[in-house]
C-alpha atoms as a PDB file:
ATOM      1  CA  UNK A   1      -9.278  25.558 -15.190  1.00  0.00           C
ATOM      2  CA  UNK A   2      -8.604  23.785 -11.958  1.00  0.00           C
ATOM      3  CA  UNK A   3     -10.348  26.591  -9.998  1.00  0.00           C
ATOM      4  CA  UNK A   4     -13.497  25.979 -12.405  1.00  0.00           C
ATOM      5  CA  UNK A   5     -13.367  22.541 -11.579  1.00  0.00           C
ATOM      6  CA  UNK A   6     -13.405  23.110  -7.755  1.00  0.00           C
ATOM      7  CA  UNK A   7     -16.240  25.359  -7.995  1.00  0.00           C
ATOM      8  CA  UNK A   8     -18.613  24.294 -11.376  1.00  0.00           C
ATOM      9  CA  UNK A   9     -17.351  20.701 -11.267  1.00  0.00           C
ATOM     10  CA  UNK A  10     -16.888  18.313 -12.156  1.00  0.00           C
ATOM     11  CA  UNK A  11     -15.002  17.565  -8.634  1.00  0.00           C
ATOM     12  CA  UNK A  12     -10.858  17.214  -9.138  1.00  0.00           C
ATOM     13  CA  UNK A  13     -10.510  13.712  -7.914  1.00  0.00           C
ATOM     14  CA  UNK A  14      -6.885  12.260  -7.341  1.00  0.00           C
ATOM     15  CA  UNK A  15      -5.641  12.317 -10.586  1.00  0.00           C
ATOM     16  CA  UNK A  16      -6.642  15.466 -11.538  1.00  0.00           C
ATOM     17  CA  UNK A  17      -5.027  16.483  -8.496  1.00  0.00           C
ATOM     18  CA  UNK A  18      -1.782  14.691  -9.927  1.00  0.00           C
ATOM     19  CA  UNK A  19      -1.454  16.289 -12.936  1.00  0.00           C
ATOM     20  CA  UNK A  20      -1.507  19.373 -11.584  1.00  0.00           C
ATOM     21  CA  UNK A  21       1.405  18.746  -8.914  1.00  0.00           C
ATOM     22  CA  UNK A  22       2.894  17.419 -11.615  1.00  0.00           C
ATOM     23  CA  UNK A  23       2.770  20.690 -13.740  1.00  0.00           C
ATOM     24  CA  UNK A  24       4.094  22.533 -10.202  1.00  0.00           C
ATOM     25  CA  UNK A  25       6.725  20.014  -9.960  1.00  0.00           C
ATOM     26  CA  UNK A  26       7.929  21.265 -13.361  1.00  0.00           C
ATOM     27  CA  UNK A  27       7.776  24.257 -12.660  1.00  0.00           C
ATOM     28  CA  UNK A  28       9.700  24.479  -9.574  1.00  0.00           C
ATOM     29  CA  UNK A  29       6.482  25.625  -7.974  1.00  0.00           C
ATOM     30  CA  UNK A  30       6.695  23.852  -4.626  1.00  0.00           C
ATOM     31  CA  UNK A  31       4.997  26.835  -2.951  1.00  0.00           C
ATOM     32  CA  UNK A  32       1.765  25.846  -4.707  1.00  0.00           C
ATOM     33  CA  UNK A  33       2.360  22.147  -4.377  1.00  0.00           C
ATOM     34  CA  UNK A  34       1.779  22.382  -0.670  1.00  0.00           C
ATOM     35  CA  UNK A  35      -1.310  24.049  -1.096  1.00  0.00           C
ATOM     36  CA  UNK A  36      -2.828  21.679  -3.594  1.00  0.00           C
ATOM     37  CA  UNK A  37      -1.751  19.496  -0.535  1.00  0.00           C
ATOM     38  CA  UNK A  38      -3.559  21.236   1.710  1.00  0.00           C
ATOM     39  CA  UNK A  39      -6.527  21.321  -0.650  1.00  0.00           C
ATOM     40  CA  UNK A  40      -6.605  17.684  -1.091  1.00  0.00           C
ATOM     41  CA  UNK A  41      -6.756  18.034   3.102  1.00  0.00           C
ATOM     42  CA  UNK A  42      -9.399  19.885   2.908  1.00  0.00           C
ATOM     43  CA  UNK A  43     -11.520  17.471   1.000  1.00  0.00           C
ATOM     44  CA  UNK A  44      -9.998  14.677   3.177  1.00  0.00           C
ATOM     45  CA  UNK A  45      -8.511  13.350   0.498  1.00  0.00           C
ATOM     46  CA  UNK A  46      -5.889  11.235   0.867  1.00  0.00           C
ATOM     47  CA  UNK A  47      -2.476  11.757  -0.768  1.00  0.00           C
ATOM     48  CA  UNK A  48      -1.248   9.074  -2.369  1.00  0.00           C
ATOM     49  CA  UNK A  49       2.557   8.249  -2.848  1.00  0.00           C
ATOM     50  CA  UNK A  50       2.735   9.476  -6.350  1.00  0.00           C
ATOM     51  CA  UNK A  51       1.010  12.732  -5.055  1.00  0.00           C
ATOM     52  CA  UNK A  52       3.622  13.239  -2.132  1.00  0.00           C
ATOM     53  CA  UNK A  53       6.250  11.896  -4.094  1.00  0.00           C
ATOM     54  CA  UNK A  54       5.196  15.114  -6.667  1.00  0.00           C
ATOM     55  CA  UNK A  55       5.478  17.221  -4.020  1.00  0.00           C
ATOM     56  CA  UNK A  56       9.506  16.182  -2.413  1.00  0.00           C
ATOM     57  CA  UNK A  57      10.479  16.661  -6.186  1.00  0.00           C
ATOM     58  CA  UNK A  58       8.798  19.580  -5.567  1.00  0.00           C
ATOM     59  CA  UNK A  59      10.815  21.315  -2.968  1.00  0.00           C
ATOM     60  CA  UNK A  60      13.710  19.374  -4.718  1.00  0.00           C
ATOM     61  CA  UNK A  61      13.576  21.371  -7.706  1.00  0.00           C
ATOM     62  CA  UNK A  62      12.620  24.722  -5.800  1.00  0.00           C
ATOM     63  CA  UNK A  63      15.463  23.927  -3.048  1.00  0.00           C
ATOM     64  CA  UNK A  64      13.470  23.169  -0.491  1.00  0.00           C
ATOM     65  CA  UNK A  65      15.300  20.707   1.070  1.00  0.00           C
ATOM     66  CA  UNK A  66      14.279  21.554   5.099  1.00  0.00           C
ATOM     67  CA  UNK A  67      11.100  21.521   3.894  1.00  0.00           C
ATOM     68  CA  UNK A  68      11.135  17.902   2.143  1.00  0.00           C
ATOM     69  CA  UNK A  69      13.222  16.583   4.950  1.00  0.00           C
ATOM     70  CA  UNK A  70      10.522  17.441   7.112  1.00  0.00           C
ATOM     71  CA  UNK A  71       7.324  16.103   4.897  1.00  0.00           C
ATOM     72  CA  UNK A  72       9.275  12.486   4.600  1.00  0.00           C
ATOM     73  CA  UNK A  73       9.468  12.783   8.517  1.00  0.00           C
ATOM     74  CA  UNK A  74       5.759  13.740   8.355  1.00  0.00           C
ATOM     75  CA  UNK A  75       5.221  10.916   6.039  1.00  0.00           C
ATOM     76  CA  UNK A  76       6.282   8.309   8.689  1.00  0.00           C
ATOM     77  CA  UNK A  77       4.173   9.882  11.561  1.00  0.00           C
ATOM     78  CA  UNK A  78       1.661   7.407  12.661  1.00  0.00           C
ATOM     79  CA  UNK A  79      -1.245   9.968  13.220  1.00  0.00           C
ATOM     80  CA  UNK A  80      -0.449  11.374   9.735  1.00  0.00           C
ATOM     81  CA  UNK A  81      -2.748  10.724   6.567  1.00  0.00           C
ATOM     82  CA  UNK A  82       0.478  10.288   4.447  1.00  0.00           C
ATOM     83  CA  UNK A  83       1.156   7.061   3.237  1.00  0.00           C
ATOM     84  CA  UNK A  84       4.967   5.707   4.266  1.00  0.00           C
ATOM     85  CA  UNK A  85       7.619   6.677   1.823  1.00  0.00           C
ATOM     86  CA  UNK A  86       9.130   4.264  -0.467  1.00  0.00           C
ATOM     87  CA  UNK A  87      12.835   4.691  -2.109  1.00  0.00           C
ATOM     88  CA  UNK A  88      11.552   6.911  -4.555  1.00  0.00           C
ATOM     89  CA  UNK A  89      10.504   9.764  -1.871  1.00  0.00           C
ATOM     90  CA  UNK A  90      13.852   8.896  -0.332  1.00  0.00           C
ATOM     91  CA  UNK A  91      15.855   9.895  -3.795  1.00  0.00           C
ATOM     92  CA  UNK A  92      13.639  13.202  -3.868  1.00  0.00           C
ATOM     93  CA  UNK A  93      14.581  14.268  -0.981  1.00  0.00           C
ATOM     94  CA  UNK A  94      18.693  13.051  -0.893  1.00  0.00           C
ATOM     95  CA  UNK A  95      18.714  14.859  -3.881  1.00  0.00           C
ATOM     96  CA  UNK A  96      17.152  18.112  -2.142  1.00  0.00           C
ATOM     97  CA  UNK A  97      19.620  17.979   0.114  1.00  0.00           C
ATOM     98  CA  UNK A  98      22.555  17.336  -2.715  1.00  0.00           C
ATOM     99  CA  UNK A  99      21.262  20.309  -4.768  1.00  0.00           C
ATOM    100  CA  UNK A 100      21.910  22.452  -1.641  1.00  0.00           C
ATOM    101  CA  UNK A 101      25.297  20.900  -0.284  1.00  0.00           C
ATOM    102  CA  UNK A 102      23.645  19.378   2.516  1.00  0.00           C
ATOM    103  CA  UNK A 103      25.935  16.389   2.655  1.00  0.00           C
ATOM    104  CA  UNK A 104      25.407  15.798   6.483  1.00  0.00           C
ATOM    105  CA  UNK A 105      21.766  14.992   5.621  1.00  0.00           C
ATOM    106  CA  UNK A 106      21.799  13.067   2.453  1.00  0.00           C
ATOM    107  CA  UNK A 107      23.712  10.945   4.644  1.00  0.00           C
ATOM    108  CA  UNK A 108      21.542  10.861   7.424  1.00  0.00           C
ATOM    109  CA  UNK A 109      18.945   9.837   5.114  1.00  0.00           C
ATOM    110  CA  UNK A 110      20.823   6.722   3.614  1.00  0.00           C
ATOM    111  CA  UNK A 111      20.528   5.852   7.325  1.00  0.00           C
ATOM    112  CA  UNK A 112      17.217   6.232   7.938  1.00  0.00           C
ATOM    113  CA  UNK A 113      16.359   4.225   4.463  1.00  0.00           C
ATOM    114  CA  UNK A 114      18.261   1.768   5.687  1.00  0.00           C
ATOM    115  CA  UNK A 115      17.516   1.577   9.217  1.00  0.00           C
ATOM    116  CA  UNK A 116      13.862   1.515   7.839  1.00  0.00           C
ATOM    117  CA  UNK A 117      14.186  -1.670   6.202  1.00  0.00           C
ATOM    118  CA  UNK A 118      14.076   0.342   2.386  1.00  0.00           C
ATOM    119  CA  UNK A 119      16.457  -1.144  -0.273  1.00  0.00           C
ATOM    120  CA  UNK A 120      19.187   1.868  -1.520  1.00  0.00           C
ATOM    121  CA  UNK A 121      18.463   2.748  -5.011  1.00  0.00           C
ATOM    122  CA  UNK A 122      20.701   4.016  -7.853  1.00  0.00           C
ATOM    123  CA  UNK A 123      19.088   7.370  -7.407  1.00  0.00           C
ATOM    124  CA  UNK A 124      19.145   8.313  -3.926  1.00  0.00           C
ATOM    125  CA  UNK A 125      22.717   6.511  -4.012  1.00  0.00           C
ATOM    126  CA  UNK A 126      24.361   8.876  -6.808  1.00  0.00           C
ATOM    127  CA  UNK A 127      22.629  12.003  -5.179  1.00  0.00           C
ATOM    128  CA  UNK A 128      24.448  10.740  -1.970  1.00  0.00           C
ATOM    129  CA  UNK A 129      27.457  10.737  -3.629  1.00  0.00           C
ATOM    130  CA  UNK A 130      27.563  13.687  -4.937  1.00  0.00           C
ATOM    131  CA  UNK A 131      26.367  15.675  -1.964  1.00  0.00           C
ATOM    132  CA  UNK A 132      29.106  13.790  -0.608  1.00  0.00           C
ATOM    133  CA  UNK A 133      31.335  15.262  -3.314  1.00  0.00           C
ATOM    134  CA  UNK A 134      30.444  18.849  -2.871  1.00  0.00           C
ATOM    135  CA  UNK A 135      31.438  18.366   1.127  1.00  0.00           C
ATOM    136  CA  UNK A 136      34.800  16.684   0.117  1.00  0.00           C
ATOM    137  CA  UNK A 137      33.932  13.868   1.852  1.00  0.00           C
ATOM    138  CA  UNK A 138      35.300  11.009  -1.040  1.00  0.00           C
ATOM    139  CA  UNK A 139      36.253   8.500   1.829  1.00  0.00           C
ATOM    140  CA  UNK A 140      32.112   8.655   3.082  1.00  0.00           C
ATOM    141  CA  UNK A 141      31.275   8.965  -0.819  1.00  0.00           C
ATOM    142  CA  UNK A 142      33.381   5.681  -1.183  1.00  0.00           C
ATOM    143  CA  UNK A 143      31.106   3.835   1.317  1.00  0.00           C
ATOM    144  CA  UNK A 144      27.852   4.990  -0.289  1.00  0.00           C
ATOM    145  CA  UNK A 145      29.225   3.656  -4.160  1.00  0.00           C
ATOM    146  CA  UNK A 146      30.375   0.095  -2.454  1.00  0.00           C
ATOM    147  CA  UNK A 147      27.172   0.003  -0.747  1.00  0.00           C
ATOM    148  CA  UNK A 148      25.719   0.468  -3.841  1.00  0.00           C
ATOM    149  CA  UNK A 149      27.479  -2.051  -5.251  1.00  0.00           C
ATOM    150  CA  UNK A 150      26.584  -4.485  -2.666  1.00  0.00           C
ATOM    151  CA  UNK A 151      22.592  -3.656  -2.985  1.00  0.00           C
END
């Protein structure tokens, strides 16, 4: 259907764009999220935060989480056409790394979300934690709950 769209019309805009990363988001399918990325690219479209929020969860679900560290670092690049990530593309990707036991960079993400000025939320914070857990790290999982208390 979407391929009939691209080629009879009428033309995908944003949200039809949307819904479909959000079907590949569901489906673990972060694979084809990045091309309906590049796609939107390619009909210099911008991506919204919704859209590249769709795709961290994305990679999230599929693993990914080298691959949605690196589109949140994207997402801050000045020359990039990726609006700046909010909290909510922070959790995504904290939680990538949690699914995989990447403790060392859930925790370098807290960092950067705070060193960024970006208010810890209740999701990126319990991913954290438990990312935290799986490394046996309670007295660093400790800090991120009482932080989390404090914000």
């Amino acid at each position: 259907l979407f391929r009939v769209m691209c080629e009879q019309g009428p033309a995908p805009d944003s949200i039809s764009f949307g819904t479909l990363l959000s079907a590949f988001e569901g489906l673990h399918q972060w694979e084809q999220s990045l091309d309906v990325l590049r796609q939107m690219q390619g009909l210099e479209m911008q991506p919204d935060l919704v859209v590249c929020c769709s795709i961290l969860s994305a990679c999230e679900k599929g693993r990914q989480w080298q691959r949605a560290v690196s589109q949140v670092a994207e997402m801050w690049d000045e020359s990039s056409r990726f609006p700046k990530p909010d909290v909510v593309a922070y959790g995504a990707v904290v939680s990538a790394c949690e699914k995989c036991e990447q403790w060392e960079w859930a925790l370098e993400l807290l960092r950067d979300l705070d060193a960024r000025g970006l208010q810890l939320d209740v999701i990126a914070g319990n991913a954290a934690i438990t990312a935290l857990e799986h490394g046996k790290q309670w007295e660093l999982a400790l800090t991120v709950f009482h932080r989390m208390k404090e914000d």
